[in-house]
N, C-alpha and C. Protein backbone atom coordinates (compact mmCIF):
# COMPACT_ATOMS: atom_id res chain seq x y z
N UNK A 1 138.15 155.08 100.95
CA UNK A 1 138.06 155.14 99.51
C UNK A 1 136.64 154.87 99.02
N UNK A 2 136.00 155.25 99.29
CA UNK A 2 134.24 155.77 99.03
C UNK A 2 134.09 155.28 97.58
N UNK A 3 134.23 156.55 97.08
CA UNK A 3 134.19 156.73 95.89
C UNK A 3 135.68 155.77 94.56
N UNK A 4 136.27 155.08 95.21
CA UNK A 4 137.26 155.14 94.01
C UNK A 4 137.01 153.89 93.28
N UNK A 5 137.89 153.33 92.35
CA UNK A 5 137.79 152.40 91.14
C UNK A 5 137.72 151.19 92.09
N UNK A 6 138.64 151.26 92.53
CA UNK A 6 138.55 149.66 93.43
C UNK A 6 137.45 149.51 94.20
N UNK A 7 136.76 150.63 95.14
CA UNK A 7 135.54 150.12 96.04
C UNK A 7 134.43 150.00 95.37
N UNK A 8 134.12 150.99 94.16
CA UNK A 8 133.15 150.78 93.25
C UNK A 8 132.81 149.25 92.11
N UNK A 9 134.60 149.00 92.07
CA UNK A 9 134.10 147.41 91.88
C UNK A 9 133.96 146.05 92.36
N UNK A 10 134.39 146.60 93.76
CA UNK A 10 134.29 145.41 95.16
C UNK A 10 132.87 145.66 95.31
N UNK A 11 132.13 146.59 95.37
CA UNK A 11 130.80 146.77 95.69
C UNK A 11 129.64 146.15 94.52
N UNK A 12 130.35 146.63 93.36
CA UNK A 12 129.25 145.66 91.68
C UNK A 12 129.43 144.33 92.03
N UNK A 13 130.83 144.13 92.39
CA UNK A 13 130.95 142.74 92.12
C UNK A 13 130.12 141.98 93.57
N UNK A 14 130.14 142.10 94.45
CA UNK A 14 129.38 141.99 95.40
C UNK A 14 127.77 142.02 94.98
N UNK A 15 127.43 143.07 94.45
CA UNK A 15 126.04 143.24 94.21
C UNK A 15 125.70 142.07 93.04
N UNK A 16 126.83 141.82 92.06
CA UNK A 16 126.15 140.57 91.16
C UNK A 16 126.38 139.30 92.10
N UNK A 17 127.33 139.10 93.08
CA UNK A 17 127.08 137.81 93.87
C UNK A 17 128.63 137.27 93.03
N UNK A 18 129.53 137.96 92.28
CA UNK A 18 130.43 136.74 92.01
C UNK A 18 131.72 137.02 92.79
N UNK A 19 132.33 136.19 92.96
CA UNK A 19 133.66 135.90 93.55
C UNK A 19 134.97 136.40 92.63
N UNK A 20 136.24 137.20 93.22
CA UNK A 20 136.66 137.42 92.41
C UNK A 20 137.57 136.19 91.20
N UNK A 21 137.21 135.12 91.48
CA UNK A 21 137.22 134.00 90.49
C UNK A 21 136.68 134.40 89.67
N UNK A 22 135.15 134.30 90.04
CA UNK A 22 134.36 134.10 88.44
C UNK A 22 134.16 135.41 87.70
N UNK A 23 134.76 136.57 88.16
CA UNK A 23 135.24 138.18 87.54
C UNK A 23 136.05 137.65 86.56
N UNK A 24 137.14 137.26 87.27
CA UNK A 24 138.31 136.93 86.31
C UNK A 24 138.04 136.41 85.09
N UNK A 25 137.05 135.11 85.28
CA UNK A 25 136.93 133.86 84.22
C UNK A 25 135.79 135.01 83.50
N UNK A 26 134.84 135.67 83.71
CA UNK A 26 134.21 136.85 83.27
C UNK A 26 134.92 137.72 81.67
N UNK A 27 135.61 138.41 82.91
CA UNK A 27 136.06 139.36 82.24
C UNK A 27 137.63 139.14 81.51
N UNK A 28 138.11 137.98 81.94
CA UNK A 28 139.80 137.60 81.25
C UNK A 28 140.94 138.50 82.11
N UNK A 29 140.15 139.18 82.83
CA UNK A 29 141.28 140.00 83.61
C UNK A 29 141.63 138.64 85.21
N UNK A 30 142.79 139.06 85.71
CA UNK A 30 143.61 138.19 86.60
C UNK A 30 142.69 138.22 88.00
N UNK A 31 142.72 136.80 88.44
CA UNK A 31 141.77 137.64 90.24
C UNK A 31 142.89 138.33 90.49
N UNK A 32 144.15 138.48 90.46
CA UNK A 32 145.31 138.97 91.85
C UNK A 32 145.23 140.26 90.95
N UNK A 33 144.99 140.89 89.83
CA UNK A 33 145.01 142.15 88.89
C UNK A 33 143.51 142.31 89.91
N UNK A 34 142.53 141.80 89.85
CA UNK A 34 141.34 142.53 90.38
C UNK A 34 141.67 142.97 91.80
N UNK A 35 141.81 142.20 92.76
CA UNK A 35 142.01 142.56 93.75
C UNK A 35 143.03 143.63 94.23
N UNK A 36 143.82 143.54 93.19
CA UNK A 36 144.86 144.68 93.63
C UNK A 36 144.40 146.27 93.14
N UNK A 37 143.18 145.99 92.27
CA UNK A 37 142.55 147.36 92.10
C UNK A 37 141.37 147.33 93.02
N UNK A 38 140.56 146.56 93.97
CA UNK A 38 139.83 146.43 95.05
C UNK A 38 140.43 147.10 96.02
N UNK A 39 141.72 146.83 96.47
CA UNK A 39 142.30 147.08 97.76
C UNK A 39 142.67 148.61 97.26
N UNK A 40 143.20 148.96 96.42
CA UNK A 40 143.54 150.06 95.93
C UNK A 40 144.88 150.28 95.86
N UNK A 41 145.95 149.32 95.57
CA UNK A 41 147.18 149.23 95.28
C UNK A 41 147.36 149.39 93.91
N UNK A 42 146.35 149.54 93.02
CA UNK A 42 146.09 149.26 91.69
C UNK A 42 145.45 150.77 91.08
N UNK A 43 145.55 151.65 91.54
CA UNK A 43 144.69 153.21 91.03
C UNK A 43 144.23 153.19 89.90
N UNK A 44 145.80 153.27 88.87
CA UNK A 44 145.78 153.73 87.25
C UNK A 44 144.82 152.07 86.65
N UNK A 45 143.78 152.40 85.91
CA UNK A 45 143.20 150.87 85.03
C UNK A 45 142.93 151.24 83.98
N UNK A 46 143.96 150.77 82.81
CA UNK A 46 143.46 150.88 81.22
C UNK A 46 142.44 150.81 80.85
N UNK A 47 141.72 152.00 80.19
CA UNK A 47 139.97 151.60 79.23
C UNK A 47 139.61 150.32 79.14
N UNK A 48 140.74 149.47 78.53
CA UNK A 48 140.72 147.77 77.84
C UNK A 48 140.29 147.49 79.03
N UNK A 49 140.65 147.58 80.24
CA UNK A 49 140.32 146.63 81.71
C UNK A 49 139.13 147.02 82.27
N UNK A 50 138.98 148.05 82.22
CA UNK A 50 138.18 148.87 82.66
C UNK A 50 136.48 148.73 81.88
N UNK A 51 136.84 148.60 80.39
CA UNK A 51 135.79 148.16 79.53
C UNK A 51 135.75 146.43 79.57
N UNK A 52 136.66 146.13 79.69
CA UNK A 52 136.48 143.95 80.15
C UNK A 52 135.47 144.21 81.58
N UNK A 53 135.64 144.48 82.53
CA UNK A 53 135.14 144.45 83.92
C UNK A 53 133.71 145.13 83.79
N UNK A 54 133.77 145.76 83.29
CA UNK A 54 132.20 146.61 82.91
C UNK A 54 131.44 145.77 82.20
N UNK A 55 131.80 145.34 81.17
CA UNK A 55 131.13 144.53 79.93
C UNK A 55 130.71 143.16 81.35
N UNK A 56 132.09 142.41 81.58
CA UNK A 56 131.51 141.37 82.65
C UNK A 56 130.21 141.52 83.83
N UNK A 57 130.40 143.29 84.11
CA UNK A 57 129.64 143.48 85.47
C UNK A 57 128.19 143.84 84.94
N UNK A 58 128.21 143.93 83.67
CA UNK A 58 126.97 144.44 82.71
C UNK A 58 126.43 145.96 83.22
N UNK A 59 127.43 146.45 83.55
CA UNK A 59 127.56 148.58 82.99
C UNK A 59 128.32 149.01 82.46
N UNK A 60 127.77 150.37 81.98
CA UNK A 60 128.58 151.14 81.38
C UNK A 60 129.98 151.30 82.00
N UNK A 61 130.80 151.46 80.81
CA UNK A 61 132.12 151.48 81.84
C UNK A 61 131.97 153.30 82.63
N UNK A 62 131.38 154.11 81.62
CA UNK A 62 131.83 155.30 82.20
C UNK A 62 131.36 155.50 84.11
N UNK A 63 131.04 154.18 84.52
CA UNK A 63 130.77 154.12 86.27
C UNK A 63 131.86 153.84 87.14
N UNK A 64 132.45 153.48 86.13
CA UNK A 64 133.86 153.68 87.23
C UNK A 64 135.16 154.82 86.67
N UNK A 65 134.40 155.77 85.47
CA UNK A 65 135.11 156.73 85.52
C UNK A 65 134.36 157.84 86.44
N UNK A 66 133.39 158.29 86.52
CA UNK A 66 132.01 159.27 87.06
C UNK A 66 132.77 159.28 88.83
N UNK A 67 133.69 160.10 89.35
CA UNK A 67 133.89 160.13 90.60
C UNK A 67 133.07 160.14 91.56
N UNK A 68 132.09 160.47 91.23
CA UNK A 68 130.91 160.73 92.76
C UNK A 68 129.76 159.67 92.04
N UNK A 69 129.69 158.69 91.43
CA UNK A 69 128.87 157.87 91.01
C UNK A 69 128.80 156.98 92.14
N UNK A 70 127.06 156.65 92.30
CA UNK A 70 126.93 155.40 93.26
C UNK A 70 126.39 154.51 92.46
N UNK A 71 125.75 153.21 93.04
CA UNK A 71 125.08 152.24 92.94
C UNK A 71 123.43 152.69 93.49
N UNK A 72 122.48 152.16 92.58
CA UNK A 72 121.27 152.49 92.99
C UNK A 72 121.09 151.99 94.44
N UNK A 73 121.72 150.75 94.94
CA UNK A 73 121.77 150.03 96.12
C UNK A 73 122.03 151.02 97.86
N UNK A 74 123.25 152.01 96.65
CA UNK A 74 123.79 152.71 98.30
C UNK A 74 122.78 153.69 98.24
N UNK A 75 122.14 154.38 97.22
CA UNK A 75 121.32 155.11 97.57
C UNK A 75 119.78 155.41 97.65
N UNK A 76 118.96 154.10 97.02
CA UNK A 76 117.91 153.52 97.79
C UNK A 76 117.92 151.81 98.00
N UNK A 77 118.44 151.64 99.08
CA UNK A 77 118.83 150.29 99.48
C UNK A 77 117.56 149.12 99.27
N UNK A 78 115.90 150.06 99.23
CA UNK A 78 115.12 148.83 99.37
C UNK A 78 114.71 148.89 97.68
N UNK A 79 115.53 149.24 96.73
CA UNK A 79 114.95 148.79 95.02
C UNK A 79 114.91 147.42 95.13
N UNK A 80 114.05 146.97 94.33
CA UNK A 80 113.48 145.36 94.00
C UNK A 80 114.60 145.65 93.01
N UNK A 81 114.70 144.07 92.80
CA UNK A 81 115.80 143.65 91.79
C UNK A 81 115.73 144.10 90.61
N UNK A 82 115.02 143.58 89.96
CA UNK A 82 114.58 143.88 88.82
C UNK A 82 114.77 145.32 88.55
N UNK A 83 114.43 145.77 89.09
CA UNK A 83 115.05 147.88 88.66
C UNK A 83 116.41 147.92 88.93
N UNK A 84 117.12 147.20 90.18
CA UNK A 84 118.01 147.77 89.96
C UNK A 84 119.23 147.38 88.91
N UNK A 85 118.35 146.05 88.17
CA UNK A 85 119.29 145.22 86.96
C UNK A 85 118.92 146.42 85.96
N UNK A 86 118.17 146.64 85.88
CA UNK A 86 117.70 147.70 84.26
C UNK A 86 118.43 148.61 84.78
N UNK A 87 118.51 149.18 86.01
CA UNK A 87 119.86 150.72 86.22
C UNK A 87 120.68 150.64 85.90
N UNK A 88 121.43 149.32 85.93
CA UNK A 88 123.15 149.04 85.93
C UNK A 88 123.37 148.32 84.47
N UNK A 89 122.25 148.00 83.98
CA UNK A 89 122.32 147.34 82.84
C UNK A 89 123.04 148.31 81.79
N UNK A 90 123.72 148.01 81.21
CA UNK A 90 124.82 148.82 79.81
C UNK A 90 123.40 149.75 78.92
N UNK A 91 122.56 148.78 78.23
CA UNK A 91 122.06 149.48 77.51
C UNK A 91 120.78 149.82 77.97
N UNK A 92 120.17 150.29 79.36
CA UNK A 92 119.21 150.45 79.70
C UNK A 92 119.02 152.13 79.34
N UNK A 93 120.19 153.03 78.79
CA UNK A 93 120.06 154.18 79.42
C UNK A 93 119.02 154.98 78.17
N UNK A 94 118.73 154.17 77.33
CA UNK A 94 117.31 154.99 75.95
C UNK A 94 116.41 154.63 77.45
N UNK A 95 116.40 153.61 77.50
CA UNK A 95 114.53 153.42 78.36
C UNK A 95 114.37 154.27 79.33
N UNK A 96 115.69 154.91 80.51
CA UNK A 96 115.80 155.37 80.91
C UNK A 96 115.54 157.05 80.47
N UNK A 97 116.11 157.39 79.88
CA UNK A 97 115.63 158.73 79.15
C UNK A 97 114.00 158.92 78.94
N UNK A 98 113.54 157.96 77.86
CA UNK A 98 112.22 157.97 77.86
C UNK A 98 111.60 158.35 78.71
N UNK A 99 112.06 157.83 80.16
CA UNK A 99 110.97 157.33 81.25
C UNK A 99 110.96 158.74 81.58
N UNK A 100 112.59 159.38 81.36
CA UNK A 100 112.55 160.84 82.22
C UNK A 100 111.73 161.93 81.29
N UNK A 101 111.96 161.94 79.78
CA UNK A 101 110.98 162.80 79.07
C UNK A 101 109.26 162.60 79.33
N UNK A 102 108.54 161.10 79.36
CA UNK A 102 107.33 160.79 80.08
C UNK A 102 107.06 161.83 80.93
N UNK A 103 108.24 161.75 82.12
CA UNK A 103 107.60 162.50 83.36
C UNK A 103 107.57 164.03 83.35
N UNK A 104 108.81 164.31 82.66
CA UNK A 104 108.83 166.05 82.71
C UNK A 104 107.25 166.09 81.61
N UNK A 105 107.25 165.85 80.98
CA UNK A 105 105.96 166.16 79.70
C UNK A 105 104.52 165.65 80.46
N UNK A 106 104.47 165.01 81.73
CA UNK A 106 103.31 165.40 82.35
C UNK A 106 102.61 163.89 82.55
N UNK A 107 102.77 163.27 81.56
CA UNK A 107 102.40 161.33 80.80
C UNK A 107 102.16 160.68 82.16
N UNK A 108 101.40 160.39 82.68
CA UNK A 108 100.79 159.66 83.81
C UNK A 108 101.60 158.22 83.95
N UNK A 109 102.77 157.39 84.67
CA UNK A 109 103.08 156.30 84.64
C UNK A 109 101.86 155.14 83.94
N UNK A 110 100.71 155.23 84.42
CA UNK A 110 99.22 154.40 83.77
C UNK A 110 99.29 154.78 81.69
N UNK A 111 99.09 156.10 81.50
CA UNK A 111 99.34 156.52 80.46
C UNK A 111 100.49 155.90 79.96
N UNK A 112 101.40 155.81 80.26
CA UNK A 112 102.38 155.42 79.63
C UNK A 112 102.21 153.73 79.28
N UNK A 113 102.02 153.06 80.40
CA UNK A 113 102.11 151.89 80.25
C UNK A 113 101.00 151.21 79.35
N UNK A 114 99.98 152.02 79.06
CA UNK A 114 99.06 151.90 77.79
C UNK A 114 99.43 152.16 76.66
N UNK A 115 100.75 153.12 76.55
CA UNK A 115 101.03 153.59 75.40
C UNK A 115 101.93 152.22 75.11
N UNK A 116 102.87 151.68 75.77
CA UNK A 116 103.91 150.36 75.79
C UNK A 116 102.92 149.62 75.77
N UNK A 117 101.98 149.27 76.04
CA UNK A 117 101.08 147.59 75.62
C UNK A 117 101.01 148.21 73.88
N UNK A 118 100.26 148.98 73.82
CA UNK A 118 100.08 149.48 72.21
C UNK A 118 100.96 148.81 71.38
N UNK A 119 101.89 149.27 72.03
CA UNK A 119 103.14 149.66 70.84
C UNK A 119 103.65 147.81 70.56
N UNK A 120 103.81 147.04 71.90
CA UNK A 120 104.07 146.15 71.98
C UNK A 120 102.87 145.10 71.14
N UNK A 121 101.86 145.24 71.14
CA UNK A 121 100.23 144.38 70.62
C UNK A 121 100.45 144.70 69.21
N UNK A 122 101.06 145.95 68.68
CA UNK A 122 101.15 146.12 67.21
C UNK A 122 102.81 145.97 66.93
N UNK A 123 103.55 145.49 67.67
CA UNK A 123 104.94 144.79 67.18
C UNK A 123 104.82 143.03 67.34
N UNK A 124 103.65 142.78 67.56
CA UNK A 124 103.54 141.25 67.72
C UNK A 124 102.64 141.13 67.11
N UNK A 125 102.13 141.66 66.02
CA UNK A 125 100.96 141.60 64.74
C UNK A 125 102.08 141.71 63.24
């Protein structure tokens, strides 16, 4: 089960480090309800659960609807932390866009990051 609801959230939950205790106390959903969608005795998961566990795991829920969706982890295993919190992060996906219009439009990563001090030196004036 690669791809399904349960391994995709045995694997987040793993990647944040919590136990399915502190999911539960997280998200208000049951450990024996989590685990039984881990193991995969559990397939069908209401939006409501599905959006509790996401909100707790801090992503979008639509990652455990996206069938062939991975984790930045399975598919470049050596990301530094820090990127791979802004990947999975819920509302990372504007910065994310940006970054991808930057690159198609030519914007030098250096360029850019001059353009973000700017912007940042005249939002703290």
């Amino acid at each position: 089960m690669p791809n399904s609801f349960g391994s995709k959230l045995h694997n987040l939950r793993k990647l944040r480090e919590l136990t399915a205790d502190e999911l539960a106390k997280l998200s208000g959903v049951s450990r024996s309800y989590i685990l039984l969608i881990e193991s995969g005795k559990r397939s069908e998961v209401s939006s409501k659960i599905t959006d509790k566990l996401a909100t707790s795991l801090r992503v979008n829920p639509d990652y455990f609807k996206i069938e062939n969706a991975s984790l930045p982890t399975e598919i470049l295993p050596d990301l530094p932390q820090e990127i791979i919190e802004l990947i999975l992060s819920a509302d990372s996906m504007p910065y994310l866009k940006l970054t991808e219009k930057a690159k198609k439009s030519g914007l030098s990563p250096v360029a850019l990051e001059k353009i973000i001090d700017i912007l940042i030196e005249g939002a703290e004036k």
